[in-house]
N, C-alpha and C. Protein backbone atom coordinates (compact mmCIF):
# COMPACT_ATOMS: atom_id res chain seq x y z
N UNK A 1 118.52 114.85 125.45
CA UNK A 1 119.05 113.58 125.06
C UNK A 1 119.84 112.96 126.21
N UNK A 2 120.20 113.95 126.68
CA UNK A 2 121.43 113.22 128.07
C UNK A 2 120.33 112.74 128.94
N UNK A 3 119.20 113.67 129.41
CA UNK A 3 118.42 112.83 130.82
C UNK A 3 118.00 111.19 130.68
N UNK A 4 117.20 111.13 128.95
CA UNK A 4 116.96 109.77 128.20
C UNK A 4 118.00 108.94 128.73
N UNK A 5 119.38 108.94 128.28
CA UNK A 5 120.35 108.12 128.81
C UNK A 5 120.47 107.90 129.92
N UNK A 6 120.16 108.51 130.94
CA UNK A 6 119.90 108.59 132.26
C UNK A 6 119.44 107.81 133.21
N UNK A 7 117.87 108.23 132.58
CA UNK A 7 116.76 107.20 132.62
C UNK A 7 116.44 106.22 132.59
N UNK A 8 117.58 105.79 131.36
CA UNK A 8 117.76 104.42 130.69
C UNK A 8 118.84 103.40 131.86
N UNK A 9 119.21 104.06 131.96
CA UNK A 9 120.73 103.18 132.42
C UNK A 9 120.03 103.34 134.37
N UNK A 10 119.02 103.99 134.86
CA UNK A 10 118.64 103.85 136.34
C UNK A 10 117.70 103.12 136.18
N UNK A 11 116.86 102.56 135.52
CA UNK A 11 115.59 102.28 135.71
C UNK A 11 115.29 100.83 134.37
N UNK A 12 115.80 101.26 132.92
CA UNK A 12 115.15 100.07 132.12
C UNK A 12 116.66 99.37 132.23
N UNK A 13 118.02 99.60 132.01
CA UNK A 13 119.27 98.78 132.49
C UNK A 13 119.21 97.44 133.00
N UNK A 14 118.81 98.28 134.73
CA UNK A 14 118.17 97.03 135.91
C UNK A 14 116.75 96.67 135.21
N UNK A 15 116.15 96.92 134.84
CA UNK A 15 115.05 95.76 134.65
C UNK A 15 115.26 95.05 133.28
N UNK A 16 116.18 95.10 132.12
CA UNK A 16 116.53 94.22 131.99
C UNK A 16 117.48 92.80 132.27
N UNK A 17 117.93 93.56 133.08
CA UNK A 17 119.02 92.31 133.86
C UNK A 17 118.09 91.68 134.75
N UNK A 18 117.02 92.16 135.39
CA UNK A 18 115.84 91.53 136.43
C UNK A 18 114.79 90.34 135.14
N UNK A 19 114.85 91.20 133.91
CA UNK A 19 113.79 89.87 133.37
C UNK A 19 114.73 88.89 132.80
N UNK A 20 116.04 88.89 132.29
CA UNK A 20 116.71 88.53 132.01
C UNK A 20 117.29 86.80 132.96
N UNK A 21 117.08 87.39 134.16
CA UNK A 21 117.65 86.45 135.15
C UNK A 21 116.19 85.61 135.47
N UNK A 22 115.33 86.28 135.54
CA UNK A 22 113.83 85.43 135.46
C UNK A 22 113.43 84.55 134.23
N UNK A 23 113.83 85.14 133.17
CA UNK A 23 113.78 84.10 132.35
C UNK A 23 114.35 82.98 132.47
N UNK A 24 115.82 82.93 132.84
CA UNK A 24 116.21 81.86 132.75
C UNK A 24 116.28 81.30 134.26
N UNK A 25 115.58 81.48 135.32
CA UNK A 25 114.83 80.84 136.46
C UNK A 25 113.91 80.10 136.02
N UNK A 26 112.77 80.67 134.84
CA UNK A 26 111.51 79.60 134.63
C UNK A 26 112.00 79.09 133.54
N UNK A 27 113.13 78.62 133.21
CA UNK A 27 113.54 77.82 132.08
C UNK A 27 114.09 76.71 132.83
N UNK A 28 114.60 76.52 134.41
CA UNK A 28 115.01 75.35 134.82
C UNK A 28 113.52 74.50 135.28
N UNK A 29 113.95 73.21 134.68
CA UNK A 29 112.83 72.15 134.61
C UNK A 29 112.77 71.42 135.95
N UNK A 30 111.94 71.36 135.96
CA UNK A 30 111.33 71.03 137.62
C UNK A 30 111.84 69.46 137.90
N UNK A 31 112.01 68.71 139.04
CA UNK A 31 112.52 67.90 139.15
C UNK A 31 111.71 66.43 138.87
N UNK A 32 111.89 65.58 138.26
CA UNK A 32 111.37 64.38 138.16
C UNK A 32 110.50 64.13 139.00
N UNK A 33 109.46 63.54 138.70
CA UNK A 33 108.69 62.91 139.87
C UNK A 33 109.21 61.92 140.57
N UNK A 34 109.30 61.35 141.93
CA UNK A 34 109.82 60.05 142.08
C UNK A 34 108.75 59.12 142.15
N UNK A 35 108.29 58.23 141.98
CA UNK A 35 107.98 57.00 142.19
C UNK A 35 108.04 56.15 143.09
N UNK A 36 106.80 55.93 143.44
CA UNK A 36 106.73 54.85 144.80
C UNK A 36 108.05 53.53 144.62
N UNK A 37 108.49 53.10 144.98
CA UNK A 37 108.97 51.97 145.42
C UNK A 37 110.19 51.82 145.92
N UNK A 38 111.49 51.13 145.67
CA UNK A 38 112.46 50.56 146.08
C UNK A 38 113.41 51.95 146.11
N UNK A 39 114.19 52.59 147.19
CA UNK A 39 114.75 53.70 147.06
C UNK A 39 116.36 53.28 146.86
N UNK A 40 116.87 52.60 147.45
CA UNK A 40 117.72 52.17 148.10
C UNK A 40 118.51 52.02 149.49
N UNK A 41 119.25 51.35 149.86
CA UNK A 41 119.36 51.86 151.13
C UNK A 41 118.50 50.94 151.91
N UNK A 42 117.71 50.04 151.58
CA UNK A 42 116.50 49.48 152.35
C UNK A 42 115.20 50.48 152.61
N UNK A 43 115.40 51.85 151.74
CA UNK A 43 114.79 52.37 152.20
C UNK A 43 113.48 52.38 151.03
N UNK A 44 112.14 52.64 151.54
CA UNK A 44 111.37 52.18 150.23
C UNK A 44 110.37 53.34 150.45
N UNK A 45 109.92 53.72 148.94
CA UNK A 45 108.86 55.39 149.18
C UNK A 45 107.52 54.66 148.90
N UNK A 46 106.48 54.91 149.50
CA UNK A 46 105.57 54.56 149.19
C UNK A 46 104.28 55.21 148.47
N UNK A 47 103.38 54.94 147.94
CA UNK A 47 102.60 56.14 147.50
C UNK A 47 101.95 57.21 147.77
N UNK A 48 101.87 57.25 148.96
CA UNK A 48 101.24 58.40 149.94
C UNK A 48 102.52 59.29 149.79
N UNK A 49 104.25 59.31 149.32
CA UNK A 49 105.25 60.11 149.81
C UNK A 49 105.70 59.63 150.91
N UNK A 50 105.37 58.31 151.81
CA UNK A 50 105.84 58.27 153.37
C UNK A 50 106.82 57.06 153.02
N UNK A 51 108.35 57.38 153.19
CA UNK A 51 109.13 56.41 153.27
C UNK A 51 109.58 55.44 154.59
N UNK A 52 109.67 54.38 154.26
CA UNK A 52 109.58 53.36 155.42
C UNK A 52 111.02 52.58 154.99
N UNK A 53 111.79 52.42 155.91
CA UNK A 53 112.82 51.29 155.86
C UNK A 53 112.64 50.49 157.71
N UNK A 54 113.06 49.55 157.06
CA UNK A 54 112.96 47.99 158.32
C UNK A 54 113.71 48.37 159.55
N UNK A 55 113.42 47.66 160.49
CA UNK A 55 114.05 47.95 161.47
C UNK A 55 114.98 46.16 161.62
N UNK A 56 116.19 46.84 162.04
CA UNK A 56 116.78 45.67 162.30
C UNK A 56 117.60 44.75 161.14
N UNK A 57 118.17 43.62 160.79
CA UNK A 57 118.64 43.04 159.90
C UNK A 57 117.89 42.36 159.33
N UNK A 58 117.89 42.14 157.52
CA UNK A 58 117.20 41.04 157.45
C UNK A 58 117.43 40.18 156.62
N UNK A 59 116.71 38.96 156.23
CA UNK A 59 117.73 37.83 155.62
C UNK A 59 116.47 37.76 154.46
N UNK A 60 116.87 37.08 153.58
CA UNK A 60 116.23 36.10 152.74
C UNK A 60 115.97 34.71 152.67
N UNK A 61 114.76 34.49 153.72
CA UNK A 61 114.74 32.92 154.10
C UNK A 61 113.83 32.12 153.20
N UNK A 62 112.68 32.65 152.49
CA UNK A 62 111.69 31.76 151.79
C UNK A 62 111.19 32.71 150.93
N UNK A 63 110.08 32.15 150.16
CA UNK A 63 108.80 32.72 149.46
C UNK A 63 107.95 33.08 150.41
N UNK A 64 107.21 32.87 151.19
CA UNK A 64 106.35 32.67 152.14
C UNK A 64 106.79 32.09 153.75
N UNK A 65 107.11 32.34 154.32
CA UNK A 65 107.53 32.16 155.95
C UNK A 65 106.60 32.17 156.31
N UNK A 66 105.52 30.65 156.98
CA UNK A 66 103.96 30.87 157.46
C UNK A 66 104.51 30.92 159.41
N UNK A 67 105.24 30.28 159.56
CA UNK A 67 105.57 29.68 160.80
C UNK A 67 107.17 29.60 161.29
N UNK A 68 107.55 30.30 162.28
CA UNK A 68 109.13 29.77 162.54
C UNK A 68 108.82 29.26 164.33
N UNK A 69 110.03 28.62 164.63
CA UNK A 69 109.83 27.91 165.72
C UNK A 69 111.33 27.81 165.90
N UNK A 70 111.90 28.31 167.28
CA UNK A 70 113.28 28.54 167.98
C UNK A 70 113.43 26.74 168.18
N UNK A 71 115.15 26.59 168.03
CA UNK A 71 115.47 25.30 168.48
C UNK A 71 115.62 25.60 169.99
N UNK A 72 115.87 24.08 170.72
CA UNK A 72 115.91 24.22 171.75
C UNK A 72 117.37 24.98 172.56
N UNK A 73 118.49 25.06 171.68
CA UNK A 73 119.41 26.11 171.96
C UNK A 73 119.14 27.25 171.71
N UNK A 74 118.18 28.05 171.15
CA UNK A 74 118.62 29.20 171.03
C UNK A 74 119.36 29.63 169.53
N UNK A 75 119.72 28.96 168.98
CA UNK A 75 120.58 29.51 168.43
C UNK A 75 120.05 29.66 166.43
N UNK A 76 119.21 28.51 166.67
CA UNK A 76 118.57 28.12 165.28
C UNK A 76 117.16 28.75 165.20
N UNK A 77 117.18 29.19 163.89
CA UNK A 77 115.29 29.25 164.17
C UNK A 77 114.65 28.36 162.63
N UNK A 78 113.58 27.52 163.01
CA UNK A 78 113.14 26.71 161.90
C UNK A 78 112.20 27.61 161.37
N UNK A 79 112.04 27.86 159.92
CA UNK A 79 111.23 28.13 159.21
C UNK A 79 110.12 27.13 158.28
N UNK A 80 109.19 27.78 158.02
CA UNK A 80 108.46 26.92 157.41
C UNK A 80 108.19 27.76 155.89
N UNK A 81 108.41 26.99 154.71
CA UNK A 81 108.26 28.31 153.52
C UNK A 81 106.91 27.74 152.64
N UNK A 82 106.16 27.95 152.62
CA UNK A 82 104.48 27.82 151.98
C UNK A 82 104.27 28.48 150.31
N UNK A 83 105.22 29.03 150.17
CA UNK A 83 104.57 29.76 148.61
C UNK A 83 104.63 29.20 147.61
N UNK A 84 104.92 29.58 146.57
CA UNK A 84 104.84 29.32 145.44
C UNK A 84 105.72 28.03 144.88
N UNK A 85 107.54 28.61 145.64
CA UNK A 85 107.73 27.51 145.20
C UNK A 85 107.32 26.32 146.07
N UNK A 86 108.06 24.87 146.49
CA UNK A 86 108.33 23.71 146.90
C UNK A 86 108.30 23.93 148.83
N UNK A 87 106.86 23.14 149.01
CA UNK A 87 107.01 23.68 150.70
C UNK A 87 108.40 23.19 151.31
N UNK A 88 108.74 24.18 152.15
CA UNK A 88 110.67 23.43 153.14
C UNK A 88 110.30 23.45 154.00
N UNK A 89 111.27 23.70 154.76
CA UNK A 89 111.59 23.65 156.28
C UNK A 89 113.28 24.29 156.21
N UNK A 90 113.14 25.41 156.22
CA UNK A 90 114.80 26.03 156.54
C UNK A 90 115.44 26.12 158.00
N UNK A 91 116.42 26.12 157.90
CA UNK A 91 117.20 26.17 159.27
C UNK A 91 118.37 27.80 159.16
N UNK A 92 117.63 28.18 159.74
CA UNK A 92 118.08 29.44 160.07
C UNK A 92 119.44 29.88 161.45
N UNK A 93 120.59 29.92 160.92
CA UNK A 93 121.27 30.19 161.91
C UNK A 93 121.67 31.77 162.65
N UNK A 94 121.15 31.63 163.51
CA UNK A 94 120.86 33.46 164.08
C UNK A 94 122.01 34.18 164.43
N UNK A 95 123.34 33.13 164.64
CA UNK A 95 124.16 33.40 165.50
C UNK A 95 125.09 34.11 164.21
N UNK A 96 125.10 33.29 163.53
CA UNK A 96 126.55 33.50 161.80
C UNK A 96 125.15 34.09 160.60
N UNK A 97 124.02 34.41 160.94
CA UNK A 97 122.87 35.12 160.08
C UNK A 97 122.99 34.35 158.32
N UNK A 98 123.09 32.82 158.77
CA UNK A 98 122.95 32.69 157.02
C UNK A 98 122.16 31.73 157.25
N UNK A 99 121.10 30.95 155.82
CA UNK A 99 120.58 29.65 156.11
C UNK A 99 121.63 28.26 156.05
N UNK A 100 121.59 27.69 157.17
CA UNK A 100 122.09 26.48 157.36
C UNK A 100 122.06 25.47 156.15
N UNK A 101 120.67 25.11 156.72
CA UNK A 101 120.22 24.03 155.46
C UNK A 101 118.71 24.24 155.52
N UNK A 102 117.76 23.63 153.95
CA UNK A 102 116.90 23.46 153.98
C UNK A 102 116.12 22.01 153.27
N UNK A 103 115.03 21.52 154.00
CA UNK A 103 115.06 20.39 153.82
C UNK A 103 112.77 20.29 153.03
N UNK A 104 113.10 20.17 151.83
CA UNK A 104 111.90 19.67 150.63
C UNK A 104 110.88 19.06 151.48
N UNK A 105 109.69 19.90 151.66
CA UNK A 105 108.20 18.58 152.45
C UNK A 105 107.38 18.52 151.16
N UNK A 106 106.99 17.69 151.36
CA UNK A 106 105.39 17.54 150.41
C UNK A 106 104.53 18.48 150.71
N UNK A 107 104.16 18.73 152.34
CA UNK A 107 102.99 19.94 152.53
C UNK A 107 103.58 20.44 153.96
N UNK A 108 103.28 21.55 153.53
CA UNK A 108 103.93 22.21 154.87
C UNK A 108 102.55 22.99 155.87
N UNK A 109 101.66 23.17 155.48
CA UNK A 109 100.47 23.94 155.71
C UNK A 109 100.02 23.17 157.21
């Protein structure tokens, strides 16, 4: 009767504490999938898994930006906005990074 106890406590002891701790290893749930798109950060996942963020600063100038064109200082850049909404013409100031003003065309194309 004593070796049984023995036996028990070298050999089945540890292997219940070994399935014990495995069980509750395959009981933690695997992590969410993530989803392609907007990560934060500027940073964005795409569907392949390959995340891409921008290089550089960037603004929100139009729907569609077909065309920009530098003023003759330097300092402005004209946009042209084509989409969906109302064609413009924005004035982009590069120096203070906000839009100036923007001014309503009939067709901008």
């Amino acid at each position: 009767m004593r070796r049984q106890t023995v036996v028990f406590l070298l050999i089945g002891f540890p292997l219940a504490l070994l399935s014990t701790a495995l069980v509750g290893v395959a009981q933690w749930a695997a992590p969410a999938p993530r989803r392609p798109g907007v990560l934060g950060g500027g940073v964005t996942l795409l569907p392949n898994g390959w995340q891409i963020a921008p290089a550089g600063r960037h603004s929100q100038i139009g729907d569609l930006p077909l065309n920009m064109v530098w003023a003759p200082d330097g300092r402005y850049l004209i946009v042209t906005n084509n989409g969906w909404s109302r064609p413009s013409l924005t004035i982009f100031d590069t120096a203070n990074f906000y839009i100036k003003s923007a001014l309503a065309v009939e067709h901008a194309w």
